[in-house]
C-alpha atoms as a PDB file:
ATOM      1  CA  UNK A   1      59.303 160.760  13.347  1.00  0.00           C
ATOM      2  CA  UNK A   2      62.999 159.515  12.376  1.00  0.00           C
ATOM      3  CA  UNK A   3      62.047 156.248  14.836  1.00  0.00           C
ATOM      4  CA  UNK A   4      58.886 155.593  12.952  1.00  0.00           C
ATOM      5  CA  UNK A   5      60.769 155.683  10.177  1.00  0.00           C
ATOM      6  CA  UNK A   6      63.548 153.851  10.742  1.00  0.00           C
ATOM      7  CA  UNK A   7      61.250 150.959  12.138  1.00  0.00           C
ATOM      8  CA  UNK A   8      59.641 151.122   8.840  1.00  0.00           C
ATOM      9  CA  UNK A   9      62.672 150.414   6.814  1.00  0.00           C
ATOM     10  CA  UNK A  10      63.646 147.721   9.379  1.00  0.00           C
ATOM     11  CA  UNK A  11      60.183 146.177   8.251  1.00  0.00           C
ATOM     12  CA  UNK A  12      60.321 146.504   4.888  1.00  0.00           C
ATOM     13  CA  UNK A  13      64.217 145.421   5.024  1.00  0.00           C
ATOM     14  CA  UNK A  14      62.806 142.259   6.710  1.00  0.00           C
ATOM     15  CA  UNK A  15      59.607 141.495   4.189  1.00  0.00           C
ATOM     16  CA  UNK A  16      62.148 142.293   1.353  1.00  0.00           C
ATOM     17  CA  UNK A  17      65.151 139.803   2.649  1.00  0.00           C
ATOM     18  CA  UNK A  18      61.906 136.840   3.746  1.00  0.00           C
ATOM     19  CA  UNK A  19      60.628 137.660   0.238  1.00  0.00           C
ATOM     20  CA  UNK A  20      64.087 137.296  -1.809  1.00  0.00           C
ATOM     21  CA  UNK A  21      65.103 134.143   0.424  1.00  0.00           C
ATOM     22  CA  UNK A  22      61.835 132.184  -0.852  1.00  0.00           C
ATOM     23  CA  UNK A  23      62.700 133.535  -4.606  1.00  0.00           C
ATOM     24  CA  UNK A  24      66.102 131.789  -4.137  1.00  0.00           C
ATOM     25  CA  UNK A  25      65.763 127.978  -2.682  1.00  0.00           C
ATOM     26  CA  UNK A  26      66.901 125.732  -4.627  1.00  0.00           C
ATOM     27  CA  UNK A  27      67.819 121.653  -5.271  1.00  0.00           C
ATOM     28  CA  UNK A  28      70.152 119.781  -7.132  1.00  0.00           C
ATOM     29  CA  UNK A  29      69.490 116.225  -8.680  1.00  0.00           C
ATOM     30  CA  UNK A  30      71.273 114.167 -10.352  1.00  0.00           C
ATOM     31  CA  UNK A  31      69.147 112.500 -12.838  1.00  0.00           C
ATOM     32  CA  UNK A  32      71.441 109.594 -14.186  1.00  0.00           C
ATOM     33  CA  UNK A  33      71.629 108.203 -11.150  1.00  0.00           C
ATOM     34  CA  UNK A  34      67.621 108.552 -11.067  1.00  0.00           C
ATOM     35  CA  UNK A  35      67.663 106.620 -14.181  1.00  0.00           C
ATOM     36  CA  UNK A  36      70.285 104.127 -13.080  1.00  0.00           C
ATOM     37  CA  UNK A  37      69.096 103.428 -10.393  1.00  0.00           C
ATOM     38  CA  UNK A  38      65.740 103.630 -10.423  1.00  0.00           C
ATOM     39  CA  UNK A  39      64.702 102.786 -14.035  1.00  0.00           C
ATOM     40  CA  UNK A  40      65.532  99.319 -13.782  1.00  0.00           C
ATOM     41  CA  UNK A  41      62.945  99.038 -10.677  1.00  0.00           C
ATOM     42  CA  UNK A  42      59.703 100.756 -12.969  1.00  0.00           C
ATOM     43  CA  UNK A  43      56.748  99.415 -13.706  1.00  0.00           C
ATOM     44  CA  UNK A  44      57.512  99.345 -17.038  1.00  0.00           C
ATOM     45  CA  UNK A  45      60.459  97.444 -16.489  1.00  0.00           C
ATOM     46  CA  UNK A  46      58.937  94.943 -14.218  1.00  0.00           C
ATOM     47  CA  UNK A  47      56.364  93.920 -17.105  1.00  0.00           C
ATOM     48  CA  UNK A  48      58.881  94.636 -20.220  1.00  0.00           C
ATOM     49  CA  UNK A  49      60.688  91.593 -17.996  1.00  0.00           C
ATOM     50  CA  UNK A  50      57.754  89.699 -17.704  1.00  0.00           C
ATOM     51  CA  UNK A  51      56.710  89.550 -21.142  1.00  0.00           C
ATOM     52  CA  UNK A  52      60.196  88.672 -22.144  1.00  0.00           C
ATOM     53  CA  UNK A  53      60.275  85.969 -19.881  1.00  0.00           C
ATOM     54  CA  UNK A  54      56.630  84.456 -21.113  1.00  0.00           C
ATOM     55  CA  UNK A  55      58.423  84.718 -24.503  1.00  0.00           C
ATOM     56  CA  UNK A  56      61.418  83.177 -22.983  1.00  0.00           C
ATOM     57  CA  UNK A  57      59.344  80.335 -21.546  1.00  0.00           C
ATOM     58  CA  UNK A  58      57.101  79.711 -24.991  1.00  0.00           C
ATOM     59  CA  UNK A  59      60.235  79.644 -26.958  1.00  0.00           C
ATOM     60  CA  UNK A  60      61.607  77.024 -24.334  1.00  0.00           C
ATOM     61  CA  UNK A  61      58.293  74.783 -24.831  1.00  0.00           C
ATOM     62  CA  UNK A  62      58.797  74.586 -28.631  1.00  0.00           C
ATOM     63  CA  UNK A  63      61.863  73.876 -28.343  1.00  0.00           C
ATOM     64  CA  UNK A  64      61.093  70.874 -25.747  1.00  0.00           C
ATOM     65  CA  UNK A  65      58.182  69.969 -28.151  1.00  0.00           C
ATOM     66  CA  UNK A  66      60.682  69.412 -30.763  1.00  0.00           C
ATOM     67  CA  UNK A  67      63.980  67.878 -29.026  1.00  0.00           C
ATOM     68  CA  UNK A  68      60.565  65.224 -28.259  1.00  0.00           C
ATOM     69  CA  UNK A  69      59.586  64.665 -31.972  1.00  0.00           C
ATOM     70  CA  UNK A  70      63.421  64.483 -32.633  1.00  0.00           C
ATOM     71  CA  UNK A  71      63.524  61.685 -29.607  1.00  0.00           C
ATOM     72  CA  UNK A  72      60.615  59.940 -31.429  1.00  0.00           C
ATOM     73  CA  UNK A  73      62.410  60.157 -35.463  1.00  0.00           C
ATOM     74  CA  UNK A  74      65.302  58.784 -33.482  1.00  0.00           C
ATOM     75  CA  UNK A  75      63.195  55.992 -32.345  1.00  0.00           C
ATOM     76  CA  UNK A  76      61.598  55.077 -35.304  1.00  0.00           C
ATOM     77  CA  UNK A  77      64.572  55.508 -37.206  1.00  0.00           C
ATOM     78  CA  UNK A  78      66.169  52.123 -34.684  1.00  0.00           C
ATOM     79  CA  UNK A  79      62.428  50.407 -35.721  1.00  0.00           C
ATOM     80  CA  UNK A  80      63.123  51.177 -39.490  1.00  0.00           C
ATOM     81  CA  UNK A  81      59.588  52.586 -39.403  1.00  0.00           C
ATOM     82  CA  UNK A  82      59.370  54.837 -42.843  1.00  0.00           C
ATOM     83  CA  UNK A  83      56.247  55.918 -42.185  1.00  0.00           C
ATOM     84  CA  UNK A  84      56.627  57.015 -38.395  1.00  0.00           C
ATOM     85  CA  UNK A  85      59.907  58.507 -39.679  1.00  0.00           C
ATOM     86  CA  UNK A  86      58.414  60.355 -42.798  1.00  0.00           C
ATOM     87  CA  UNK A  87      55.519  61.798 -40.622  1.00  0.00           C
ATOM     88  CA  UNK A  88      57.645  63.057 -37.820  1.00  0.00           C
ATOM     89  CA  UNK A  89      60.240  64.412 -39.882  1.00  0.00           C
ATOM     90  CA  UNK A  90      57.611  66.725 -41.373  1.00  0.00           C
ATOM     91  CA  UNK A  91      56.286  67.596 -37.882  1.00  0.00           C
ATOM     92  CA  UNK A  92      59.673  68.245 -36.849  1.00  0.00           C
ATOM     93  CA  UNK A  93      60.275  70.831 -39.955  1.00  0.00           C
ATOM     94  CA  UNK A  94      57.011  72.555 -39.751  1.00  0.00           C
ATOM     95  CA  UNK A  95      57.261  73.462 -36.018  1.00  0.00           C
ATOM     96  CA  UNK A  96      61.392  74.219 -36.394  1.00  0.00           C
ATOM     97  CA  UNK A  97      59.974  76.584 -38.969  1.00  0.00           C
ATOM     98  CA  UNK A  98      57.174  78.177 -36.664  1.00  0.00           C
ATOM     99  CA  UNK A  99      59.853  78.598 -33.767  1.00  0.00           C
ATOM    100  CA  UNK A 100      61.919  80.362 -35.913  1.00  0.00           C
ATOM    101  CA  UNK A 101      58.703  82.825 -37.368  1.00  0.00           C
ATOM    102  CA  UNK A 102      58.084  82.896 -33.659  1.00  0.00           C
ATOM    103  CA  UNK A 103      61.164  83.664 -32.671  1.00  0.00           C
ATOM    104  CA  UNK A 104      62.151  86.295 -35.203  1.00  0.00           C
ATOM    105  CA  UNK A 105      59.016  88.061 -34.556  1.00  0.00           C
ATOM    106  CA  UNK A 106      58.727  88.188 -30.706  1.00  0.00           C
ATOM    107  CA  UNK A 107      62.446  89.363 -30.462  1.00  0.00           C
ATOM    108  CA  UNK A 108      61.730  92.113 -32.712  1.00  0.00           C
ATOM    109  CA  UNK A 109      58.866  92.940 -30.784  1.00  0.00           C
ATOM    110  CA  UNK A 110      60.441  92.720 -27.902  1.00  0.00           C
ATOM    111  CA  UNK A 111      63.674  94.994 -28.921  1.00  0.00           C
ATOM    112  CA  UNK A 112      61.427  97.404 -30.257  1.00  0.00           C
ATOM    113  CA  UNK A 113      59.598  97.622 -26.511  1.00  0.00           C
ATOM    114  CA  UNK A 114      62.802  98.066 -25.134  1.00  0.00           C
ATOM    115  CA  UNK A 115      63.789 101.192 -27.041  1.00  0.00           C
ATOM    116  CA  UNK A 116      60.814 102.598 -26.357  1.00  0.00           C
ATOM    117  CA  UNK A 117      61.063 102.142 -22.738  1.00  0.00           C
ATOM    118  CA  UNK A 118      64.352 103.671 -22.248  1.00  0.00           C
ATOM    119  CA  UNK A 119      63.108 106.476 -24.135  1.00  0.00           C
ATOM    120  CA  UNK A 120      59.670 106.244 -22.465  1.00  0.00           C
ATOM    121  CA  UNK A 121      57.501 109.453 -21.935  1.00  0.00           C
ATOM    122  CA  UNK A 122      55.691 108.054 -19.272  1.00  0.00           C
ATOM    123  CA  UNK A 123      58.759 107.417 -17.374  1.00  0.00           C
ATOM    124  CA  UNK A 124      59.987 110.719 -17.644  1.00  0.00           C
ATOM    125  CA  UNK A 125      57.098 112.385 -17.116  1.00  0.00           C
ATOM    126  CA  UNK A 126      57.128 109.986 -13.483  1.00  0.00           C
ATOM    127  CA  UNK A 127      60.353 111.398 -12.556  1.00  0.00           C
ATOM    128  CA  UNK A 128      59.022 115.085 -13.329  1.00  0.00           C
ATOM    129  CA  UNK A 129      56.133 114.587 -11.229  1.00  0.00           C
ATOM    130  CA  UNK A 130      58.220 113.233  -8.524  1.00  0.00           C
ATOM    131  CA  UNK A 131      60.562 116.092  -8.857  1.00  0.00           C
ATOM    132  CA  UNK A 132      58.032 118.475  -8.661  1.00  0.00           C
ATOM    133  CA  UNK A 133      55.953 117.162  -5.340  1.00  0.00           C
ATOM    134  CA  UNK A 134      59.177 117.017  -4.012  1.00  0.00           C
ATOM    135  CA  UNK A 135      60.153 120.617  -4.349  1.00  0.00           C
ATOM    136  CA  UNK A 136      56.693 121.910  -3.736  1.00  0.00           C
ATOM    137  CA  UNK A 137      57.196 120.373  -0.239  1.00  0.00           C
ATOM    138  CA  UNK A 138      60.309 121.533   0.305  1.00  0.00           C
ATOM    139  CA  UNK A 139      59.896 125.325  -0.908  1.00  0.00           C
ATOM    140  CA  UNK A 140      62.015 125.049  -3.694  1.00  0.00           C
ATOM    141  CA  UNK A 141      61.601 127.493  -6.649  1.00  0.00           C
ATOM    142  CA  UNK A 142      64.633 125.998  -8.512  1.00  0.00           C
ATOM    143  CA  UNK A 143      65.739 122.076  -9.271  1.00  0.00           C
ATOM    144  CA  UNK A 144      68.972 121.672 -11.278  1.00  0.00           C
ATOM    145  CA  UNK A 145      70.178 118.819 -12.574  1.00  0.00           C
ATOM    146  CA  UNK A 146      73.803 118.142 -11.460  1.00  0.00           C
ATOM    147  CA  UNK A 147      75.762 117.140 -14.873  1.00  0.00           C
ATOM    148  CA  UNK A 148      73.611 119.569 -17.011  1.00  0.00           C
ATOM    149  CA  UNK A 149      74.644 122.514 -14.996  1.00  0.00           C
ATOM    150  CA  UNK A 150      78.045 123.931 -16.262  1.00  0.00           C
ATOM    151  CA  UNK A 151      77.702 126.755 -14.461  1.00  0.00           C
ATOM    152  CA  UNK A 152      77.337 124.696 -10.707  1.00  0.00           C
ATOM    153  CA  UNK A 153      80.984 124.896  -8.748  1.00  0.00           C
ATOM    154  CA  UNK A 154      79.625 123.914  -5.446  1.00  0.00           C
ATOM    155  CA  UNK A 155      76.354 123.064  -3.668  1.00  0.00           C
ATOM    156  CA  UNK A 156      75.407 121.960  -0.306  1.00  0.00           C
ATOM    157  CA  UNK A 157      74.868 118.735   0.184  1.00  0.00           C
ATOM    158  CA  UNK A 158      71.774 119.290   2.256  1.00  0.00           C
ATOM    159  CA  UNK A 159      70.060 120.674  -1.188  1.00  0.00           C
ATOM    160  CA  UNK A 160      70.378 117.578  -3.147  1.00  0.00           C
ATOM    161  CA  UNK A 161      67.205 115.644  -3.895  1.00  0.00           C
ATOM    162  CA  UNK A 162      68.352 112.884  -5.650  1.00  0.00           C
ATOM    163  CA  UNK A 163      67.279 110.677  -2.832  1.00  0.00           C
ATOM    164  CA  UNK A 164      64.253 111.399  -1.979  1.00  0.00           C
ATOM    165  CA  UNK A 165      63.667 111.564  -5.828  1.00  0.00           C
ATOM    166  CA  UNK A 166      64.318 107.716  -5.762  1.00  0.00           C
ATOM    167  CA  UNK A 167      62.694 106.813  -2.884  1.00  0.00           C
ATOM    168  CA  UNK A 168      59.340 108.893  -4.128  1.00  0.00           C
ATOM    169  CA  UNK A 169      60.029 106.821  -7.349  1.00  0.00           C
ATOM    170  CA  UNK A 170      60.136 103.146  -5.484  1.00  0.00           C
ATOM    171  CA  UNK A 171      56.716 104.260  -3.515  1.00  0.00           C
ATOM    172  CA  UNK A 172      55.358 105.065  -6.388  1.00  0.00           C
ATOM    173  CA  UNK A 173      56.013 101.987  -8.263  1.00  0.00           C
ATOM    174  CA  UNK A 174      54.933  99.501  -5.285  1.00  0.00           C
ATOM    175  CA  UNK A 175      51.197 101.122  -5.790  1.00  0.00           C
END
């Protein structure tokens, strides 16, 4: 009787510790490197850039457009052509005038984009996601974030997800 129930205890000893170690895994990540690192690799980011660069390149063809009309005043200014010179001059204003509207608007536009994309929900909700395939794989109950955890003295290295976070990240954002 005492060995059946000592090997009873022994189980339940066993089940207990098995069930407490699975309570108890945890990570550590260190989320402004995610965002350093990573954020300027998003999807997001890739087509913020592109639009500024399309606004980039239409500001650069007005401005073309108009160093051209200025070429032309220039020329009809050395053939004492008034009427050339009135004509062009007016040209010359109206578009200066639209490439400044343009301009103005489209960089306000544009810095407006970029504060919301730094503070982007979608984004963040990307890195949660990650963060929580990531620990579903690896058995992890608990994912800390390094510099918001006072309370963290020391971890094992062999925890920290901050790698495979950004790597998950990057595969994500090549499909």
């Amino acid at each position: 009787m005492l060995k059946r129930f000592f090997i009873f205890i022994v189980i339940v000893s066993c089940a207990v510790t098995a069930y407490g170690q699975q309570l108890t895994r945890v990570a550590v990540v260190d989320l402004p490197r995610v965002y350093t690192e990573f954020f300027q690799e998003s999807r997001a980011v890739r087509e913020f850039a592109e639009r500024s660069a399309r606004v980039q390149s239409e500001i650069d063809r007005m401005t073309r457009e108009i160093q051209n009309l200025r070429s032309q005043h220039a020329t009809a200014i050395q053939q004492d052509n008034q009427a050339q010179m009135t004509r062009l001059e007016a040209e010359i204003n109206r578009r200066t005038e639209n490439l400044r509207a343009f301009h103005a608007t489209r960089t306000a536009e544009l810095e407006n984009e970029r504060r919301n994309l730094a503070q982007s929900q979608s984004f963040l909700n990307e890195v949660h996601d990650e963060i929580r395939l990531i620990a579903e794989r690896g058995g992890f109950t608990h994912v800390f974030n390094i510099r918001d955890t006072p309370g963290l003295i020391w971890y094992n290295s062999s925890f920290d997800i901050t790698e495979s976070l950004i790597q998950g990240l990057r595969n994500r954002s090549r499909n």
